[in-house]
PDB file of N, CA and C in Angstrom:
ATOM      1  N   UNK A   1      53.023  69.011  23.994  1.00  0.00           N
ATOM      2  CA  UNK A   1      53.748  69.092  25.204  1.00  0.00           C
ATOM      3  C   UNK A   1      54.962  69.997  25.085  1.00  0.00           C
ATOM      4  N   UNK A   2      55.595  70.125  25.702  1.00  0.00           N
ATOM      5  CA  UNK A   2      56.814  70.185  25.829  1.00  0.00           C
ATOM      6  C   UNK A   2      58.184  70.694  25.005  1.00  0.00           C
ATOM      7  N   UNK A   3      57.826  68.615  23.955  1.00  0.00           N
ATOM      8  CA  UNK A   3      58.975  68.740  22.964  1.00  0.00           C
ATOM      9  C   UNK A   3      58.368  69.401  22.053  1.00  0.00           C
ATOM     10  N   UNK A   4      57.340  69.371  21.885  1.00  0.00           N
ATOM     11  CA  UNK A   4      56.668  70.404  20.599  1.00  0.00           C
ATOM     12  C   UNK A   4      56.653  71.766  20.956  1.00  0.00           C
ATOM     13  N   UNK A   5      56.621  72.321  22.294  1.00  0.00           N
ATOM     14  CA  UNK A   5      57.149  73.765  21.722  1.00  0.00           C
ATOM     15  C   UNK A   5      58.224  74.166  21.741  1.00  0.00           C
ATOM     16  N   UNK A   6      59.068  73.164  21.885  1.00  0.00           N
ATOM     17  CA  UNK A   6      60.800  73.293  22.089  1.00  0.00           C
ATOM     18  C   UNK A   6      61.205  72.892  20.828  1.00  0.00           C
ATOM     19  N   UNK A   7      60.242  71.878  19.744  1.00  0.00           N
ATOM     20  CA  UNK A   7      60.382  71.782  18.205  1.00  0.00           C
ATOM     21  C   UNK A   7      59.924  73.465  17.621  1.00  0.00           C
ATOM     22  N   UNK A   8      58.959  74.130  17.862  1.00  0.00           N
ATOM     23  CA  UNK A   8      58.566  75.335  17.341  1.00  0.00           C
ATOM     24  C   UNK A   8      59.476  76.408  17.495  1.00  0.00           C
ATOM     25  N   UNK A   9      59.704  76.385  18.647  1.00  0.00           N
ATOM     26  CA  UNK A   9      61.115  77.194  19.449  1.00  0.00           C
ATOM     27  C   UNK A   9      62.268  77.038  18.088  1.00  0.00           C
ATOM     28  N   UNK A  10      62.599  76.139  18.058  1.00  0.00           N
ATOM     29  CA  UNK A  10      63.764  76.328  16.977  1.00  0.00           C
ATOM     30  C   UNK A  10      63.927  76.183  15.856  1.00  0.00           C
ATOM     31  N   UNK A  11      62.505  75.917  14.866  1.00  0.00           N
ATOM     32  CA  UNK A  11      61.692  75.821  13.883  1.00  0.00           C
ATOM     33  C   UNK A  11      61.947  77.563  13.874  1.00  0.00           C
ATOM     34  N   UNK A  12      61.702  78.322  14.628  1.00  0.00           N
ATOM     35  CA  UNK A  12      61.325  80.086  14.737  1.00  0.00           C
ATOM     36  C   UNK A  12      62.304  80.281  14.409  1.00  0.00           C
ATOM     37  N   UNK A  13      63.646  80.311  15.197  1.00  0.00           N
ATOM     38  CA  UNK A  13      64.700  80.728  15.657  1.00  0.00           C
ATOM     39  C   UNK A  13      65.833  80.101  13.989  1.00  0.00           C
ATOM     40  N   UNK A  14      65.358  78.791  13.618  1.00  0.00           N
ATOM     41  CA  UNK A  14      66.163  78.747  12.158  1.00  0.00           C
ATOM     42  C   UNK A  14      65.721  79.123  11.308  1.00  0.00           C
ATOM     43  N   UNK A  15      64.143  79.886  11.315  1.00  0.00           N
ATOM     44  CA  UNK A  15      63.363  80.933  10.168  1.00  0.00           C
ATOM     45  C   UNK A  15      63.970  82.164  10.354  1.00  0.00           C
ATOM     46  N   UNK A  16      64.395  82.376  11.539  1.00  0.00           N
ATOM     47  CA  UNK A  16      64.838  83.967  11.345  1.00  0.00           C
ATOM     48  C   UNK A  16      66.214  84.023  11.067  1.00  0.00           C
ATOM     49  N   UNK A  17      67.051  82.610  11.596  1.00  0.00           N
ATOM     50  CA  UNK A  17      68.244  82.877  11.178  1.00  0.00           C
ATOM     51  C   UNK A  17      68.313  83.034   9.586  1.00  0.00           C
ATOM     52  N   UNK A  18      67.520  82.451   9.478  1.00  0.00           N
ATOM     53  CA  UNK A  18      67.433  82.236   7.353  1.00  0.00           C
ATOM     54  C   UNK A  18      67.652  83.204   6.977  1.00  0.00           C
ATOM     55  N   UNK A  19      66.557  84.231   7.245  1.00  0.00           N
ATOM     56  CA  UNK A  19      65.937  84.889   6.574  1.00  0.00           C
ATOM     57  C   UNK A  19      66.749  86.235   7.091  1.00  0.00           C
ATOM     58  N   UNK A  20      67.727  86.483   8.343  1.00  0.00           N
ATOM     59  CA  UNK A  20      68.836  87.270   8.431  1.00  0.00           C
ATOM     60  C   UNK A  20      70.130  86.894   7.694  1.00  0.00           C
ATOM     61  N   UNK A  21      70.698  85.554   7.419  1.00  0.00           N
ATOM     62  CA  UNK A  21      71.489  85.495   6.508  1.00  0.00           C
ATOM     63  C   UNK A  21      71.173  85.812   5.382  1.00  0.00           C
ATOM     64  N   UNK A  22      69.857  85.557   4.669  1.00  0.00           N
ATOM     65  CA  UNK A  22      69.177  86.118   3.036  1.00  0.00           C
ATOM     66  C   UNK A  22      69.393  87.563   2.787  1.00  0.00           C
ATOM     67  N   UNK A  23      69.108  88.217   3.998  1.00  0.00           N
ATOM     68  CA  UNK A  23      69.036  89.516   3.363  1.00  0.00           C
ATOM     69  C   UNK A  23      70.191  90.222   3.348  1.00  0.00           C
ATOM     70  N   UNK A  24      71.380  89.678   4.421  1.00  0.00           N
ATOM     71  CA  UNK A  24      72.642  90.288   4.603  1.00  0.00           C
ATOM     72  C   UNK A  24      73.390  89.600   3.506  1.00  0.00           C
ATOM     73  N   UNK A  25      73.041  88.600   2.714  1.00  0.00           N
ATOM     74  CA  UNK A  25      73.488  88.649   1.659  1.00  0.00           C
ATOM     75  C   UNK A  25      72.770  89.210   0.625  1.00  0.00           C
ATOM     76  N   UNK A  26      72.178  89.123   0.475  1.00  0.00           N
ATOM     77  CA  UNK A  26      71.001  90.063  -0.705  1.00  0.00           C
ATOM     78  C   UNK A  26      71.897  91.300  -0.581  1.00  0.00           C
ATOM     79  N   UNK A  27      71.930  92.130   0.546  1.00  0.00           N
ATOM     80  CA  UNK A  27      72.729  93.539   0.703  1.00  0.00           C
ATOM     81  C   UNK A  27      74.112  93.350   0.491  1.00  0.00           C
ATOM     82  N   UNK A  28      74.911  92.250   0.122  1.00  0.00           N
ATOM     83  CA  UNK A  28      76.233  92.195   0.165  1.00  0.00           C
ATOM     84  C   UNK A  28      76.456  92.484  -1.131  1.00  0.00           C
ATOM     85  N   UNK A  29      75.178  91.141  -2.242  1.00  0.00           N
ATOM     86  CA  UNK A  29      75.500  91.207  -3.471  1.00  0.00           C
ATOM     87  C   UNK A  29      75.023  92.436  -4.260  1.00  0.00           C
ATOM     88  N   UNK A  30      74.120  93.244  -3.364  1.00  0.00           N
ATOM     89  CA  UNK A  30      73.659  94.905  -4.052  1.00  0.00           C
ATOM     90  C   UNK A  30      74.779  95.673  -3.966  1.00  0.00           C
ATOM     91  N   UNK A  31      75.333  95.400  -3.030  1.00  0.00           N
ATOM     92  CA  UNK A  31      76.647  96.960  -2.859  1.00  0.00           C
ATOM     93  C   UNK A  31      77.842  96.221  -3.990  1.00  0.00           C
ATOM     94  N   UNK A  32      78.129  94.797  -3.922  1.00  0.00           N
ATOM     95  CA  UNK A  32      78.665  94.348  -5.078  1.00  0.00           C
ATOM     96  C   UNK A  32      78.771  94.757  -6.454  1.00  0.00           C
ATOM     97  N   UNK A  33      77.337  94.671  -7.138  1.00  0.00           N
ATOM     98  CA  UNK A  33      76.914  95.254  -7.815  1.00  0.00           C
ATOM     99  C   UNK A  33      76.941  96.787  -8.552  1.00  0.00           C
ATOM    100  N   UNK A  34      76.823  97.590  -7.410  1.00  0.00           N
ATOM    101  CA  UNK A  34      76.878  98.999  -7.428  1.00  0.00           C
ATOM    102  C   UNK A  34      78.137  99.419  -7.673  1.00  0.00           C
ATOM    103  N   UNK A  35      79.072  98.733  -6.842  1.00  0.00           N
ATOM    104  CA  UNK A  35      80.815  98.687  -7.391  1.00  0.00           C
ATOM    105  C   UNK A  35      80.795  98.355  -8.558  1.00  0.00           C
ATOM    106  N   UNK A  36      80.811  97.502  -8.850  1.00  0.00           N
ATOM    107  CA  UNK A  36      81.064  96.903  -9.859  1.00  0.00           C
ATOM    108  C   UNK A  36      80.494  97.671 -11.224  1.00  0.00           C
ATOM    109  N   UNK A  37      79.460  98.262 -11.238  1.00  0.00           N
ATOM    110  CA  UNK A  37      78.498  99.305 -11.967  1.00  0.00           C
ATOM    111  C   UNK A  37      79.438 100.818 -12.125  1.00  0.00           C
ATOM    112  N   UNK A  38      80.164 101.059 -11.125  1.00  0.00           N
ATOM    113  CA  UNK A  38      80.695 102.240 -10.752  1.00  0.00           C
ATOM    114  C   UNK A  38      82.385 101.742 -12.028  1.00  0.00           C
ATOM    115  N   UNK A  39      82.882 100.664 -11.556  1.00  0.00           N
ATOM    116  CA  UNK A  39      83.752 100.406 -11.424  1.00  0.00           C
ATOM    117  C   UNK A  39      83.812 100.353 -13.041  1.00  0.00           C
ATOM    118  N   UNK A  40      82.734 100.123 -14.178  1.00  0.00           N
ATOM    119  CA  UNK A  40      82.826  99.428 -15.319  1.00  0.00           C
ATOM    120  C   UNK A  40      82.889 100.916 -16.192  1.00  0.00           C
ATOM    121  N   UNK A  41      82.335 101.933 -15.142  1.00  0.00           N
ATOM    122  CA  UNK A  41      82.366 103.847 -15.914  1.00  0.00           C
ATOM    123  C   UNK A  41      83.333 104.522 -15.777  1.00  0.00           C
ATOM    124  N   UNK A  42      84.459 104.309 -14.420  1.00  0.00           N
ATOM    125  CA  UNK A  42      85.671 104.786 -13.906  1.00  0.00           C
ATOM    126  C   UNK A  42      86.463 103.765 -13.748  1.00  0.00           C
ATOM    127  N   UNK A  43      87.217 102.704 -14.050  1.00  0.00           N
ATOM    128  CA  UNK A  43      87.802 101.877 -13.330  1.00  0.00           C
ATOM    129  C   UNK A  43      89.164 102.410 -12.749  1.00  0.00           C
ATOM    130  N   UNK A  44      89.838 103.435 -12.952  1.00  0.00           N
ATOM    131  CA  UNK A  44      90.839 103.608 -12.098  1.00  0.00           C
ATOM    132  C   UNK A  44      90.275 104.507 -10.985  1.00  0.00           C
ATOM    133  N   UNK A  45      89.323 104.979 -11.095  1.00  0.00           N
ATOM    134  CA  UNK A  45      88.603 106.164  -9.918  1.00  0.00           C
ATOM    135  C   UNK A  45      88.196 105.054  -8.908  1.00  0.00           C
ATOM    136  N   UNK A  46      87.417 103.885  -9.393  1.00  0.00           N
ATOM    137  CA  UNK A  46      86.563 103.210  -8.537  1.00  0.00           C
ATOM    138  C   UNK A  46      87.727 102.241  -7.777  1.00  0.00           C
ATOM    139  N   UNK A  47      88.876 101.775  -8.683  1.00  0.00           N
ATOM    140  CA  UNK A  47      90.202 101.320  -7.612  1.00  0.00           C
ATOM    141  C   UNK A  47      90.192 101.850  -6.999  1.00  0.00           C
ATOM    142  N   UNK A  48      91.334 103.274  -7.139  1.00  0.00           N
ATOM    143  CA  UNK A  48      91.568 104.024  -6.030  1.00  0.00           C
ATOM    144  C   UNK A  48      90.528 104.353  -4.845  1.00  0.00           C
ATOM    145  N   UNK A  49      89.692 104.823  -5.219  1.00  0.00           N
ATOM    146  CA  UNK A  49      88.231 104.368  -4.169  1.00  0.00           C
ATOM    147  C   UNK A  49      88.245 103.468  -3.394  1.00  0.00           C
ATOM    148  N   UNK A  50      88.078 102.362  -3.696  1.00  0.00           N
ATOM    149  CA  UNK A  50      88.571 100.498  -3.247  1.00  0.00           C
ATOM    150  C   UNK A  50      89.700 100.717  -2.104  1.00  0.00           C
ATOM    151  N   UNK A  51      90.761 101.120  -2.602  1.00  0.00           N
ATOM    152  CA  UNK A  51      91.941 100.941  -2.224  1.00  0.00           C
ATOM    153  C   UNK A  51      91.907 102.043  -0.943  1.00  0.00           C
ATOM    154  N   UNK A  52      91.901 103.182  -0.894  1.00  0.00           N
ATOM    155  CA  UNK A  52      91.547 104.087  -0.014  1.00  0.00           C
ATOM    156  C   UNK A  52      90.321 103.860   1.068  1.00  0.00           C
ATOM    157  N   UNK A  53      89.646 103.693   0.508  1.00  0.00           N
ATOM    158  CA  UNK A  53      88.566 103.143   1.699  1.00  0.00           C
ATOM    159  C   UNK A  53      89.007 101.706   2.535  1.00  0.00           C
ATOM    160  N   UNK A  54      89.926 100.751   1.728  1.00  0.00           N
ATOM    161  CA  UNK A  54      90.064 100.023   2.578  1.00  0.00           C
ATOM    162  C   UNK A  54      91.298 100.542   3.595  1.00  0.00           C
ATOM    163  N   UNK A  55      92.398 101.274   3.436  1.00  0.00           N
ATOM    164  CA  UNK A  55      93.378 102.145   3.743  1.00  0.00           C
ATOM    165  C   UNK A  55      92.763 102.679   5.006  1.00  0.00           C
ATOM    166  N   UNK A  56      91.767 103.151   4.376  1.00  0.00           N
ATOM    167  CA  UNK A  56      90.680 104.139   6.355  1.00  0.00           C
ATOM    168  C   UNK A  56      90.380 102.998   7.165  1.00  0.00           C
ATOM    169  N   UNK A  57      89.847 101.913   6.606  1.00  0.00           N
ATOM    170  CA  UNK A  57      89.258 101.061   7.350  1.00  0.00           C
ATOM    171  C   UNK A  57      90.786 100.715   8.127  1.00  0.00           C
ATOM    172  N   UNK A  58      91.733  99.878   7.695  1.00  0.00           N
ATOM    173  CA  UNK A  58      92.458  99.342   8.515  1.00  0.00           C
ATOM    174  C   UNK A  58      93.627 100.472   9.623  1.00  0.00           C
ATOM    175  N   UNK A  59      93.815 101.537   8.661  1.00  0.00           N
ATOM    176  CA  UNK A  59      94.516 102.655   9.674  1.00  0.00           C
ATOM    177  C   UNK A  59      93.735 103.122  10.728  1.00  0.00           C
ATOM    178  N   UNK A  60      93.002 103.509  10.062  1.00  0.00           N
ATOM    179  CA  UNK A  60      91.778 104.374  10.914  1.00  0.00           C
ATOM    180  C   UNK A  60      92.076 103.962  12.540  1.00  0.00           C
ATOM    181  N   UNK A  61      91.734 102.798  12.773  1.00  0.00           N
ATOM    182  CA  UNK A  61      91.870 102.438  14.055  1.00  0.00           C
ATOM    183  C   UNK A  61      93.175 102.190  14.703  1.00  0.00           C
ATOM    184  N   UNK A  62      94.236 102.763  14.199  1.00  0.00           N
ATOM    185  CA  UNK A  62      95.570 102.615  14.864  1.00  0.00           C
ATOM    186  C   UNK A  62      96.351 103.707  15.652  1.00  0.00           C
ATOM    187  N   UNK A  63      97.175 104.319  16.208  1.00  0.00           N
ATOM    188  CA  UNK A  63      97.578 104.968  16.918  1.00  0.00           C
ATOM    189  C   UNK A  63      98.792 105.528  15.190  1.00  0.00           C
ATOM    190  N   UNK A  64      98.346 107.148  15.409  1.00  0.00           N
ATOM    191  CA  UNK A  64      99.171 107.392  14.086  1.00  0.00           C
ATOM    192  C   UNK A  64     100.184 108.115  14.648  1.00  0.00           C
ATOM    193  N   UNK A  65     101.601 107.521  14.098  1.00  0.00           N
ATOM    194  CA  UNK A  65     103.244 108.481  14.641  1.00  0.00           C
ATOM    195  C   UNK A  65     103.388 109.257  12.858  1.00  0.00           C
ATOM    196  N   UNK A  66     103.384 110.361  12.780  1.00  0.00           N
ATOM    197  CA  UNK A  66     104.254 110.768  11.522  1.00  0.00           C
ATOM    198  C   UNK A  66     105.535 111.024  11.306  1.00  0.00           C
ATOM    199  N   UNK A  67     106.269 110.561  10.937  1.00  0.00           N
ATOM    200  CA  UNK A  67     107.955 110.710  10.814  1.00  0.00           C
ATOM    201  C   UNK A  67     107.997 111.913   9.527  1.00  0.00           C
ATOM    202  N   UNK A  68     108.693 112.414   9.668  1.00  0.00           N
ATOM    203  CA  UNK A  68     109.084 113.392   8.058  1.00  0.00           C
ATOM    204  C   UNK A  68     110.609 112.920   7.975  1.00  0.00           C
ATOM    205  N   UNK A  69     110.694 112.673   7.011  1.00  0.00           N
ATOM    206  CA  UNK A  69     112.246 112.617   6.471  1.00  0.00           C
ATOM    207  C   UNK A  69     113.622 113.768   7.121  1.00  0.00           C
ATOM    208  N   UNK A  70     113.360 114.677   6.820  1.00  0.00           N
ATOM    209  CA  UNK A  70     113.499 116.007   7.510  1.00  0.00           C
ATOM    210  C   UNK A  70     113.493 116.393   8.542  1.00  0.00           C
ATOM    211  N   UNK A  71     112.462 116.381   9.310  1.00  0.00           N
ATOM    212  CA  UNK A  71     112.352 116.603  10.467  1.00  0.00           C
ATOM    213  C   UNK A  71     112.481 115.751  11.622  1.00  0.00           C
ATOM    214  N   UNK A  72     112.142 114.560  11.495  1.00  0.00           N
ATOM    215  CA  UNK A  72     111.823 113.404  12.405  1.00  0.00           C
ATOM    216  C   UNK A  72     110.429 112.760  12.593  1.00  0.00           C
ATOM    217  N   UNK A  73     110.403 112.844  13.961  1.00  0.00           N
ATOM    218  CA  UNK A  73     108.862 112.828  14.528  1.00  0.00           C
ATOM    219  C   UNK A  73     107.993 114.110  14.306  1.00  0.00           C
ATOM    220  N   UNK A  74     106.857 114.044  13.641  1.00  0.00           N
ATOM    221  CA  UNK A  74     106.338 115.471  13.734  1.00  0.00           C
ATOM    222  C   UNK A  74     105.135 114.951  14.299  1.00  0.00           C
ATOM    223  N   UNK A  75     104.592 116.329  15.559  1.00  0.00           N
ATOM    224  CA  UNK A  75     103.285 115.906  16.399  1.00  0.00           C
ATOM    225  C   UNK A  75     102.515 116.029  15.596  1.00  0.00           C
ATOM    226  N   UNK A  76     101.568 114.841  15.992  1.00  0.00           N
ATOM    227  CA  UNK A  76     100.181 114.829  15.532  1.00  0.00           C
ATOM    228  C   UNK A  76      98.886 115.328  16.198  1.00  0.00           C
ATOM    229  N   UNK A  77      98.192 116.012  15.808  1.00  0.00           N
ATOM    230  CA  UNK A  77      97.002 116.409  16.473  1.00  0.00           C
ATOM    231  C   UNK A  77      95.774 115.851  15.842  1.00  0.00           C
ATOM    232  N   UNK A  78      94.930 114.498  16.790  1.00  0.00           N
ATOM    233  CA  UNK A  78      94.346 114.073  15.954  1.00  0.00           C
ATOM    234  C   UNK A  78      93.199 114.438  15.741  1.00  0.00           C
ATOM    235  N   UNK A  79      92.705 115.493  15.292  1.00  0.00           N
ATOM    236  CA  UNK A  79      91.434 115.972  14.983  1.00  0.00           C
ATOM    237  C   UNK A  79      90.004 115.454  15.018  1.00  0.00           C
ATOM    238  N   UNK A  80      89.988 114.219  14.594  1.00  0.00           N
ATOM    239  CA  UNK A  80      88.902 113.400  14.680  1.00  0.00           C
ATOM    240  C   UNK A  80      88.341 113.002  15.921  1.00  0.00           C
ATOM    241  N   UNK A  81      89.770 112.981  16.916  1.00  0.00           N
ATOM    242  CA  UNK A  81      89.468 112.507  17.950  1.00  0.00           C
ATOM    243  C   UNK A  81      88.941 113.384  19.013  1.00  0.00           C
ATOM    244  N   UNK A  82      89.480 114.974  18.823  1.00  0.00           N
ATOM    245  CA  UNK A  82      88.699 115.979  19.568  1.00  0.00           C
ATOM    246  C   UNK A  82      87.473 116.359  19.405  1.00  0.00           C
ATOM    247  N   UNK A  83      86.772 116.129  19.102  1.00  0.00           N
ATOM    248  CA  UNK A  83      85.339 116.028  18.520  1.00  0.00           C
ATOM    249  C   UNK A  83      84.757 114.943  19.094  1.00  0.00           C
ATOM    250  N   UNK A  84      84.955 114.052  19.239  1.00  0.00           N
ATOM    251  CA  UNK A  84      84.609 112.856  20.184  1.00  0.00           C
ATOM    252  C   UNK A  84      84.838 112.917  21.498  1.00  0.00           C
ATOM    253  N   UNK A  85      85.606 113.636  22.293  1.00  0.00           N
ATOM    254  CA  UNK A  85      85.397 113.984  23.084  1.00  0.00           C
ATOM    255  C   UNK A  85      84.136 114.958  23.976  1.00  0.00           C
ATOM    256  N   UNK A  86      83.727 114.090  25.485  1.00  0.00           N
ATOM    257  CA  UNK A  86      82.630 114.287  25.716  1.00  0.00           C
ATOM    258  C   UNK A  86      82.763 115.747  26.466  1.00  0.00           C
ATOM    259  N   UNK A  87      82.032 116.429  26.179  1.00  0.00           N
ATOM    260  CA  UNK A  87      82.085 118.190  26.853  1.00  0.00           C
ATOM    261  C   UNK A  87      80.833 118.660  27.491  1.00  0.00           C
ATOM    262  N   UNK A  88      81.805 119.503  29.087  1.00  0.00           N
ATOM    263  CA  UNK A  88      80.883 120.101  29.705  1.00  0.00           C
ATOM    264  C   UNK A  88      79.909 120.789  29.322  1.00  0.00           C
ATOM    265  N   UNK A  89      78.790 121.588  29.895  1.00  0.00           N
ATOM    266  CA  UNK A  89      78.328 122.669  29.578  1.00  0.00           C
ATOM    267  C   UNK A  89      79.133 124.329  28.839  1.00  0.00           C
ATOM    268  N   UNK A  90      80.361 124.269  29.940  1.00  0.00           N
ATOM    269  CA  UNK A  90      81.160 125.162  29.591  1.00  0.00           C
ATOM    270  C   UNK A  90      81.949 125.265  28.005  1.00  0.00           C
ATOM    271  N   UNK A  91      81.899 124.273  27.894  1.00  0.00           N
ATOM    272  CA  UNK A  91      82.399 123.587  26.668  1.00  0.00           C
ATOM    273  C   UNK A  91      84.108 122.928  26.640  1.00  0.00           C
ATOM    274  N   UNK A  92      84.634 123.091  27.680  1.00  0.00           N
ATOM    275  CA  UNK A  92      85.816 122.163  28.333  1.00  0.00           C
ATOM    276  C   UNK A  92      85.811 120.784  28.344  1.00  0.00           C
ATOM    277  N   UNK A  93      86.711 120.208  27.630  1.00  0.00           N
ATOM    278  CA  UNK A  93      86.360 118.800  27.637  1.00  0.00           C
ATOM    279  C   UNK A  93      86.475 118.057  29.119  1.00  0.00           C
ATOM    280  N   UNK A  94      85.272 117.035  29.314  1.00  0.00           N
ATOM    281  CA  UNK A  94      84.856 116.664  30.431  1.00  0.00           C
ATOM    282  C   UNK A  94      85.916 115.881  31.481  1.00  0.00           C
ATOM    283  N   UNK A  95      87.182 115.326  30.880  1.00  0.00           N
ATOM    284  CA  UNK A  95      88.528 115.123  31.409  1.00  0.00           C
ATOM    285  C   UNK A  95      88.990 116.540  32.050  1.00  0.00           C
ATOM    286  N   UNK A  96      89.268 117.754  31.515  1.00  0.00           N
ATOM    287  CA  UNK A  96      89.472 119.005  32.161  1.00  0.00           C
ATOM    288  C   UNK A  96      89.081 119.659  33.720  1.00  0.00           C
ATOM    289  N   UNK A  97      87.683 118.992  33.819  1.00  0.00           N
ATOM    290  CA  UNK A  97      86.810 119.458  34.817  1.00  0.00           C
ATOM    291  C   UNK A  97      87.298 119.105  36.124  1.00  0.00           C
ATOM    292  N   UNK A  98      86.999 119.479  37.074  1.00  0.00           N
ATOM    293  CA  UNK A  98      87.367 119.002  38.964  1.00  0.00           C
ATOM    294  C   UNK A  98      85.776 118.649  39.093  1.00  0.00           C
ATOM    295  N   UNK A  99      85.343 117.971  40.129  1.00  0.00           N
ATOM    296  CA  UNK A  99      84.125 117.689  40.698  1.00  0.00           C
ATOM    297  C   UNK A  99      83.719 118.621  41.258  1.00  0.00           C
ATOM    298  N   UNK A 100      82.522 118.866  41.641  1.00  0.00           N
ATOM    299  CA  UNK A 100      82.445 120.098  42.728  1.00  0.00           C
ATOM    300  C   UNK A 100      82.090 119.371  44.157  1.00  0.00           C
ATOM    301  N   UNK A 101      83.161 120.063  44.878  1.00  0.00           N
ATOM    302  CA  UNK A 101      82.931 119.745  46.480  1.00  0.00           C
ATOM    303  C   UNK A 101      81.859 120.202  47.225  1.00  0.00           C
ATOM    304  N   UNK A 102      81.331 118.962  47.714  1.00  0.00           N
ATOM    305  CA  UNK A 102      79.722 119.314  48.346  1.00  0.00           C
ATOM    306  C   UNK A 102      79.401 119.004  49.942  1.00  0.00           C
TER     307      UNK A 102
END
């Protein structure tokens, strides 16, 4: 009836959860590994590595001001971000454009 395919239903649904937590750990403890492998031939290369990559990860997504000692505020042009920007045909970025009146 019923409760039996609503027992199968989530019989399915906690096989796949399984077996998506298994492998996303399986892949956690491989890249583990691979550090750790890296880390035992270079260990100050594979820090700094560590340390820098986590550095991108958490800056990366922030709004960057550069101060110079010297100078003050110095503008930033963020490069990464012009490239991500979506562009016309013309090649003008698609913020630039007017609509055309029809």
């Amino acid at each position: 009836g019923q409760a039996r395919g609503r027992a199968a239903q989530i019989r399915e649904e906690a096989a796949a959860y399984k077996d998506r937590v298994v492998k996303e750990a399986q892949g956690e403890a491989q890249r583990f590994i691979s550090i750790y492998d890296e880390y035992v031939k270079a260990p100050e290369v594979t820090r700094k590595r560590l340390f820098l990559e986590t550095m991108e990860s958490v800056i990366g997504n922030s709004n960057s001001i550069i101060i110079d000692d010297k100078q003050g505020v110095v503008p930033y042009l963020p490069l990464n971000e012009i490239g991500k920007q979506p562009t016309t045909q013309a090649g003008k970025p698609a913020a630039a454009t007017q609509p055309e009146a029809k």
